[in-house]
C-alpha atoms as a PDB file:
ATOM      1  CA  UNK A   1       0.000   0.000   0.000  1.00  0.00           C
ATOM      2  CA  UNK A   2       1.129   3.511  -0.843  1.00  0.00           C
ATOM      3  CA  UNK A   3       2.053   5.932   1.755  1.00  0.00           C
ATOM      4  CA  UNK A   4      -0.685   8.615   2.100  1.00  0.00           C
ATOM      5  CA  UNK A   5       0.687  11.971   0.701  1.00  0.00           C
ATOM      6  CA  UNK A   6       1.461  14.545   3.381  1.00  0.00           C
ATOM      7  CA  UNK A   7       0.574  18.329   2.351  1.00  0.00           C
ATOM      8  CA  UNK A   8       4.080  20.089   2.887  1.00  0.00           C
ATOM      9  CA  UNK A   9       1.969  22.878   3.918  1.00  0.00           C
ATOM     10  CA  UNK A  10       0.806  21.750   7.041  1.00  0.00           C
ATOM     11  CA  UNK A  11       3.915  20.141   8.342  1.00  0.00           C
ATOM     12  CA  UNK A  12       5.224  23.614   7.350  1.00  0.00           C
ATOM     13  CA  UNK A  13       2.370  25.489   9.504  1.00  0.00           C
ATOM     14  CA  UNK A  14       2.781  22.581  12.358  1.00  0.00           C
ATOM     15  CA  UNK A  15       6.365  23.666  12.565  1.00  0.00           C
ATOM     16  CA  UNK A  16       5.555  27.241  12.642  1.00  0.00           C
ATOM     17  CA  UNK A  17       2.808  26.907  15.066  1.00  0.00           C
ATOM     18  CA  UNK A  18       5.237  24.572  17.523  1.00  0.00           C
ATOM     19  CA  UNK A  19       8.385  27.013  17.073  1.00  0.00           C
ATOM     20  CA  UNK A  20       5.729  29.992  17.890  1.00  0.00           C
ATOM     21  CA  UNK A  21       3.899  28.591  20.896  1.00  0.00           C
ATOM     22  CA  UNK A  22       7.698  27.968  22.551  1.00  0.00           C
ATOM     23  CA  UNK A  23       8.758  31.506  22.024  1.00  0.00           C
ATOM     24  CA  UNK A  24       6.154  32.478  23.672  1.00  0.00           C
ATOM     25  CA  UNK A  25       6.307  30.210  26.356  1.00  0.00           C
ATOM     26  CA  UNK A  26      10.277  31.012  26.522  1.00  0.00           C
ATOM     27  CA  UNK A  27       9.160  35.384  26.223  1.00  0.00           C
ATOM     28  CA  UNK A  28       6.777  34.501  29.258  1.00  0.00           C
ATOM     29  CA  UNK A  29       9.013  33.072  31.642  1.00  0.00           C
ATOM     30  CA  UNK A  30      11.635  35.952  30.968  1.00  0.00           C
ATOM     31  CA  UNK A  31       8.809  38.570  31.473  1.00  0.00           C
ATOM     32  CA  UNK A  32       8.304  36.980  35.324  1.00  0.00           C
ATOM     33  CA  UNK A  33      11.835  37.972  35.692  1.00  0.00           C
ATOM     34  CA  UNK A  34      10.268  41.516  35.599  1.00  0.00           C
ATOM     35  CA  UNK A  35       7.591  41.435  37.752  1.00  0.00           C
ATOM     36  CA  UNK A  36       9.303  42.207  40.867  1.00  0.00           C
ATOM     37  CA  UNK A  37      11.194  44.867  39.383  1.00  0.00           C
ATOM     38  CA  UNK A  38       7.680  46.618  38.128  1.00  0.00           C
ATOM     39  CA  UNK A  39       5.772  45.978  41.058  1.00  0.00           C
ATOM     40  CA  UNK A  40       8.932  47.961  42.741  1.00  0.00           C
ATOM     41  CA  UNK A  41       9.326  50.707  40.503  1.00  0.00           C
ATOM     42  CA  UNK A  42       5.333  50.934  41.185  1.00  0.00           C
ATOM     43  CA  UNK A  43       5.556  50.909  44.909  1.00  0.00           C
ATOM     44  CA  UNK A  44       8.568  53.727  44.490  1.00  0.00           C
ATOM     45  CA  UNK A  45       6.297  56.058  42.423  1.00  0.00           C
ATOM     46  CA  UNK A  46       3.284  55.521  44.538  1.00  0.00           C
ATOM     47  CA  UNK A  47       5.379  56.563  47.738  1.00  0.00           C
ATOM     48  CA  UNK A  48       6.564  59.847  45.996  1.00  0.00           C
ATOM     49  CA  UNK A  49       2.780  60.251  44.856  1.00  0.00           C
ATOM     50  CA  UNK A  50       2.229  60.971  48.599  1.00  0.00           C
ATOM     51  CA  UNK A  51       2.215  64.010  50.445  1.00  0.00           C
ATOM     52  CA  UNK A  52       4.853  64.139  53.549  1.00  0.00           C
ATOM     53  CA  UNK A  53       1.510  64.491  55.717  1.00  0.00           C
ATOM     54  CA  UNK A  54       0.621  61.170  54.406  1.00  0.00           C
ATOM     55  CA  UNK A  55       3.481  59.431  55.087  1.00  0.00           C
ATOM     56  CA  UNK A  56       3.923  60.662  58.679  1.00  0.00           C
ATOM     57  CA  UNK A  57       4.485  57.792  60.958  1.00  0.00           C
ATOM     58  CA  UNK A  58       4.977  60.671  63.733  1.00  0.00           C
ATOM     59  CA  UNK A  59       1.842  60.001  65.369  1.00  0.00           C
ATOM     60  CA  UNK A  60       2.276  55.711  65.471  1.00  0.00           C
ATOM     61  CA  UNK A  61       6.081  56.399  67.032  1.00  0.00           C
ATOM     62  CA  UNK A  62       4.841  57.918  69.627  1.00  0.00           C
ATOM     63  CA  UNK A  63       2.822  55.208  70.971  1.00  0.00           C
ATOM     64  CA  UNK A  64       6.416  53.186  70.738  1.00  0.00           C
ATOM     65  CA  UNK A  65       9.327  54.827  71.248  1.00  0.00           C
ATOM     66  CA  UNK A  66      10.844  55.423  74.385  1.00  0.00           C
ATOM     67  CA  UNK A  67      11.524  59.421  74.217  1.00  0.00           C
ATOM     68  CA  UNK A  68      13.747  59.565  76.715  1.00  0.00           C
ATOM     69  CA  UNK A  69      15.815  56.338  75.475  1.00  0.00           C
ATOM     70  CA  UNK A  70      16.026  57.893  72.238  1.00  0.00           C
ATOM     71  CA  UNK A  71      17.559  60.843  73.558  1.00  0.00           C
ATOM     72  CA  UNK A  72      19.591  59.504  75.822  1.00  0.00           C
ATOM     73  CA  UNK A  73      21.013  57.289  73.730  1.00  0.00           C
ATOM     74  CA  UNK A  74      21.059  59.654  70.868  1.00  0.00           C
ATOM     75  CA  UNK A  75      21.957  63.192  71.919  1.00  0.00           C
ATOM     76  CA  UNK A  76      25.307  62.741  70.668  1.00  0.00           C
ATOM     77  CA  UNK A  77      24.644  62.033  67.394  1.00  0.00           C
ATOM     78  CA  UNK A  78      24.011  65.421  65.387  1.00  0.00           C
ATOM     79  CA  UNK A  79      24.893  65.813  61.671  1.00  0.00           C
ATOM     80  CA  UNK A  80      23.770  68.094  58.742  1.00  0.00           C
ATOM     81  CA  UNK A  81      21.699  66.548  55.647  1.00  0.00           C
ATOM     82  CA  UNK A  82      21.173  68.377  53.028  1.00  0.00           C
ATOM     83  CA  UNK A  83      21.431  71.919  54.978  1.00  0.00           C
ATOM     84  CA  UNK A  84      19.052  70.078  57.561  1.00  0.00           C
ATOM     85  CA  UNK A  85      19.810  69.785  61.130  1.00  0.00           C
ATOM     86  CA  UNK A  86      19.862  66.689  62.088  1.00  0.00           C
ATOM     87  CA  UNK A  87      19.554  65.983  66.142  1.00  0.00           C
ATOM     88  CA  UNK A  88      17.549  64.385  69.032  1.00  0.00           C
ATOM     89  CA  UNK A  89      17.448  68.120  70.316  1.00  0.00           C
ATOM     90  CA  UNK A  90      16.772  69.754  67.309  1.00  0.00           C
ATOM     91  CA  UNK A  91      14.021  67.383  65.832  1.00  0.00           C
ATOM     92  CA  UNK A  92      12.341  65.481  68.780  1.00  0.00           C
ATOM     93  CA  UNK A  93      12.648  61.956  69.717  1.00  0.00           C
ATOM     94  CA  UNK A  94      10.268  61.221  67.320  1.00  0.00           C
ATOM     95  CA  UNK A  95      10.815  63.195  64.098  1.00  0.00           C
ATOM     96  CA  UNK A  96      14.744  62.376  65.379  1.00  0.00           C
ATOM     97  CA  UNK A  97      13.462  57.817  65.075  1.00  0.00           C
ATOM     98  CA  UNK A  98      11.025  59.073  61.737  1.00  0.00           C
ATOM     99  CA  UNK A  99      14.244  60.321  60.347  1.00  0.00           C
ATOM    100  CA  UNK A 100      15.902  57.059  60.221  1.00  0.00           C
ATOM    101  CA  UNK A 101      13.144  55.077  59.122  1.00  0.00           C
ATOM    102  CA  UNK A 102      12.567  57.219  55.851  1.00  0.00           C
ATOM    103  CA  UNK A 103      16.321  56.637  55.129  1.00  0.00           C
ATOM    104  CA  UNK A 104      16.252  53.348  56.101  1.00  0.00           C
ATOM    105  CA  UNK A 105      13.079  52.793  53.331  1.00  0.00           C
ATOM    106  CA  UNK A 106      15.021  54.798  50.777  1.00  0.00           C
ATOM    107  CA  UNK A 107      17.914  52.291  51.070  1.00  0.00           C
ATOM    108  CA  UNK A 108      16.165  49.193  51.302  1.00  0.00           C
ATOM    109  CA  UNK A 109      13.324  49.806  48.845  1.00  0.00           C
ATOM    110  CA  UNK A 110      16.084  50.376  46.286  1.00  0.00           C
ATOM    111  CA  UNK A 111      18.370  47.249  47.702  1.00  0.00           C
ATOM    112  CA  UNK A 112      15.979  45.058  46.766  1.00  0.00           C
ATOM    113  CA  UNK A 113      15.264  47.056  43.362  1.00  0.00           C
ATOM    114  CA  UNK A 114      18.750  46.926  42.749  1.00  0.00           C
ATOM    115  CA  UNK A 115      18.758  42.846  43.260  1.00  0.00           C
ATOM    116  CA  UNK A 116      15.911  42.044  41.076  1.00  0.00           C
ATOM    117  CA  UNK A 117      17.105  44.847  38.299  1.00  0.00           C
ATOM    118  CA  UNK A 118      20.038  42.769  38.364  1.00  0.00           C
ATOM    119  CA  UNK A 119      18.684  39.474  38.308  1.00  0.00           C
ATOM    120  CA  UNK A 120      16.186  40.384  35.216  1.00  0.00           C
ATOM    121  CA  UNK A 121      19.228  42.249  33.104  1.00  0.00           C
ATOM    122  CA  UNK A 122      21.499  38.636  34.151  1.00  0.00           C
ATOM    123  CA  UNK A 123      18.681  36.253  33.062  1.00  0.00           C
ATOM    124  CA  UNK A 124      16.731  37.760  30.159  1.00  0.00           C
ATOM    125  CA  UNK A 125      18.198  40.366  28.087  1.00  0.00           C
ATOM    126  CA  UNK A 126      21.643  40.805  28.837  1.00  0.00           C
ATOM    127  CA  UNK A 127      22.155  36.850  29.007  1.00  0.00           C
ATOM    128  CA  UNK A 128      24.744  36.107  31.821  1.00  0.00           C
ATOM    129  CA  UNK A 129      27.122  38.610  30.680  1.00  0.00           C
ATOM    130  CA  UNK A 130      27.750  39.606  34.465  1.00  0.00           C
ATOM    131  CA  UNK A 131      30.180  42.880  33.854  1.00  0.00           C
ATOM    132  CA  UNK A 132      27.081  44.466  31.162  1.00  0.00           C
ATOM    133  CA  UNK A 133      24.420  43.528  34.073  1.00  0.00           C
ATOM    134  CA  UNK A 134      26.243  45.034  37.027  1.00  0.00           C
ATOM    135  CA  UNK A 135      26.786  48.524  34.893  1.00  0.00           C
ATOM    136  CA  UNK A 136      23.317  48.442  33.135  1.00  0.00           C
ATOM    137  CA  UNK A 137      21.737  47.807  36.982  1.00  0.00           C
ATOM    138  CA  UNK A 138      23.611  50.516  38.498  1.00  0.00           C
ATOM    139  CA  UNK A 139      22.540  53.141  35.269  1.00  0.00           C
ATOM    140  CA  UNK A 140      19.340  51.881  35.815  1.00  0.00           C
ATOM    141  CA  UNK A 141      18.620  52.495  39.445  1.00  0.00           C
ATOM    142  CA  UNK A 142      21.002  55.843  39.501  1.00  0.00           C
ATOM    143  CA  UNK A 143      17.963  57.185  36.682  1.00  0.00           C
ATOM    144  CA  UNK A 144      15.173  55.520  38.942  1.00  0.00           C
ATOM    145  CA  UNK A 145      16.338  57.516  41.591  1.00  0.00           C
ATOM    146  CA  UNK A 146      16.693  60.681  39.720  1.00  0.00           C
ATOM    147  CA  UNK A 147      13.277  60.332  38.460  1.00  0.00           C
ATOM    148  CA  UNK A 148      12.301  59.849  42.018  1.00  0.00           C
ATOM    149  CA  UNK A 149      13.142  62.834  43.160  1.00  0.00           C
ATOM    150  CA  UNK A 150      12.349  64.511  39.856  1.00  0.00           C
ATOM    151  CA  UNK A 151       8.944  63.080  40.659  1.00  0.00           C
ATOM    152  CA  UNK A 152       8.893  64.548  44.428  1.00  0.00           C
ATOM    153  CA  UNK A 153       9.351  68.059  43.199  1.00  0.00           C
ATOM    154  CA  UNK A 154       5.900  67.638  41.758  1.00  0.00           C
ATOM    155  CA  UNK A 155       4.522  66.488  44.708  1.00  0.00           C
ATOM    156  CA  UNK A 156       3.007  69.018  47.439  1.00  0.00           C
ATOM    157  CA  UNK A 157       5.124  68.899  50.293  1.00  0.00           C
ATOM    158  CA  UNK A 158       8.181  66.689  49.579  1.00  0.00           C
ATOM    159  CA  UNK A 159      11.813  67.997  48.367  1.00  0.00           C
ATOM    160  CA  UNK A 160      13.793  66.660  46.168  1.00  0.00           C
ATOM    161  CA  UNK A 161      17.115  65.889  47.353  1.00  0.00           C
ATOM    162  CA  UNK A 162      20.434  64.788  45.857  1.00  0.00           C
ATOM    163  CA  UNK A 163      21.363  63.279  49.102  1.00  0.00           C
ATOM    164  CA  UNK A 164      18.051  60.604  48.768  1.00  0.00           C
ATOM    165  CA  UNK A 165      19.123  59.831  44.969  1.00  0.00           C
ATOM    166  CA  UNK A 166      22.531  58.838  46.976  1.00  0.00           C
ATOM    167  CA  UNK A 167      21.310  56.864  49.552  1.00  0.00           C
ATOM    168  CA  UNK A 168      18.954  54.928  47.029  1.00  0.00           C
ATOM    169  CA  UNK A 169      22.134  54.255  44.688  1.00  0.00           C
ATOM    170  CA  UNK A 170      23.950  53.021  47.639  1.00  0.00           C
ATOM    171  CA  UNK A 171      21.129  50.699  48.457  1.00  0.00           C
ATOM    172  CA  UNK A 172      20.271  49.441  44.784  1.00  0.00           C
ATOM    173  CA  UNK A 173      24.264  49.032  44.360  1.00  0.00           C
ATOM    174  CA  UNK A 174      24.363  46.472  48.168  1.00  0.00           C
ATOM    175  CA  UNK A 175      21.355  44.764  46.288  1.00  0.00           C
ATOM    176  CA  UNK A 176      23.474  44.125  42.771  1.00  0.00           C
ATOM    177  CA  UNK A 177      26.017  42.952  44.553  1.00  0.00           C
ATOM    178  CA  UNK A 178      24.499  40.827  46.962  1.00  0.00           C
ATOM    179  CA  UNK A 179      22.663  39.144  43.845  1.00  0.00           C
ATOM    180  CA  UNK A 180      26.253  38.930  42.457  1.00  0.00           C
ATOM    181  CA  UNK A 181      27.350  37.358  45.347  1.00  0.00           C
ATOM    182  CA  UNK A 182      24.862  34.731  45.279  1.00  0.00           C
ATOM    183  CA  UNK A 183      24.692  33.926  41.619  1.00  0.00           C
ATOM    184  CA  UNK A 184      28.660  33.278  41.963  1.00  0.00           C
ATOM    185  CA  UNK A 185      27.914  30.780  45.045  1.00  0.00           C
ATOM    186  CA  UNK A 186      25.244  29.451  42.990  1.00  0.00           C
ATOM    187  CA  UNK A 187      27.515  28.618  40.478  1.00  0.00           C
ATOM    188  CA  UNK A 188      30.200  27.368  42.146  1.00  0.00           C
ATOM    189  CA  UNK A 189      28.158  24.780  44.339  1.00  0.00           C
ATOM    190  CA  UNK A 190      26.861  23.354  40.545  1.00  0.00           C
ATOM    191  CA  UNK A 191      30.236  23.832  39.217  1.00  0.00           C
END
């Protein structure tokens, strides 16, 4: 018996349609790599959406802190930033602890940006050239952070400061490295 004839048109389209459907699945997984690096950049611009007044965690310190701890402990500690004053005496106790805590967010927020920035550039489009990521994370969270601020001057009752866009590049630069770090572990363990 004769072989029935295959149409070279459909194995053709069958091709096409299996080579298109794993391209997709392959453009999918690389677009998770993003998520947390959106959802971040989200949660940045929503913060510097806000007011100061609705942001102030002023009120729920004082039902915590210890003011006479905190100045205690802290009286010694008195610094200029960004031609602020910066003491226990010259803020409060409280505004003095609230101080710390909206630094604290600026670094961390952009520490983990910077890790998952890095991770994303690494995995998807920059394909494990490691020197290209690192430099293309830092550029990356350096704008962010200009933008930021850029974004606070529009905001009633924030400030733009040079000395935040610092503090956020020193955060997003401890997350690209830490990511570094453990990508390198990774790889030697498997290695």
């Amino acid at each position: 018996m004769a072989p029935i004839p295959i149409c070279p048109i459909s194995i053709t389209c069958s091709r096409l349609i299996l080579d298109v459907s794993k391209g997709v699945e392959h453009y999918m997984k690389q677009l998770w790599y993003w998520v947390p690096v959106l959802l971040l950049a989200g949660v940045i611009f929503w913060f510097s959406s806000q007011p100061y007044q609705n942001q102030d965690v002023k009120p729920i310190l004082n039902d915590f802190i210890n003011e006479d701890w905190v100045t205690a402990t802290f009286s010694w500690l008195k610094f200029d930033y960004a031609g602020y004053f910066v003491s226990v005496e010259g803020l409060g106790s409280t505004a003095f602890v609230e101080f710390f805590i909206r630094k604290g967010a600026h670094f961390g927020i952009f520490f983990l940006l910077g890790f998952f920035v890095c991770r994303a550039f690494l995995t998807t489009i920059l394909q494990n050239r490691t020197l290209t990521s690192f430099f293309s994370s830092i550029m990356f969270l350096i704008l962010y952070a200009v933008q930021d601020e850029l974004h606070q001057h529009f905001t009633g009752n924030r400030t733009p400061l040079i000395h935040d866009v610092m503090i956020d590049s020193v955060g997003g630069l401890t997350g690209i490295i830490l990511f570094l770090l453990i990508k390198r572990r990774f790889r030697r363990k498997l290695g």
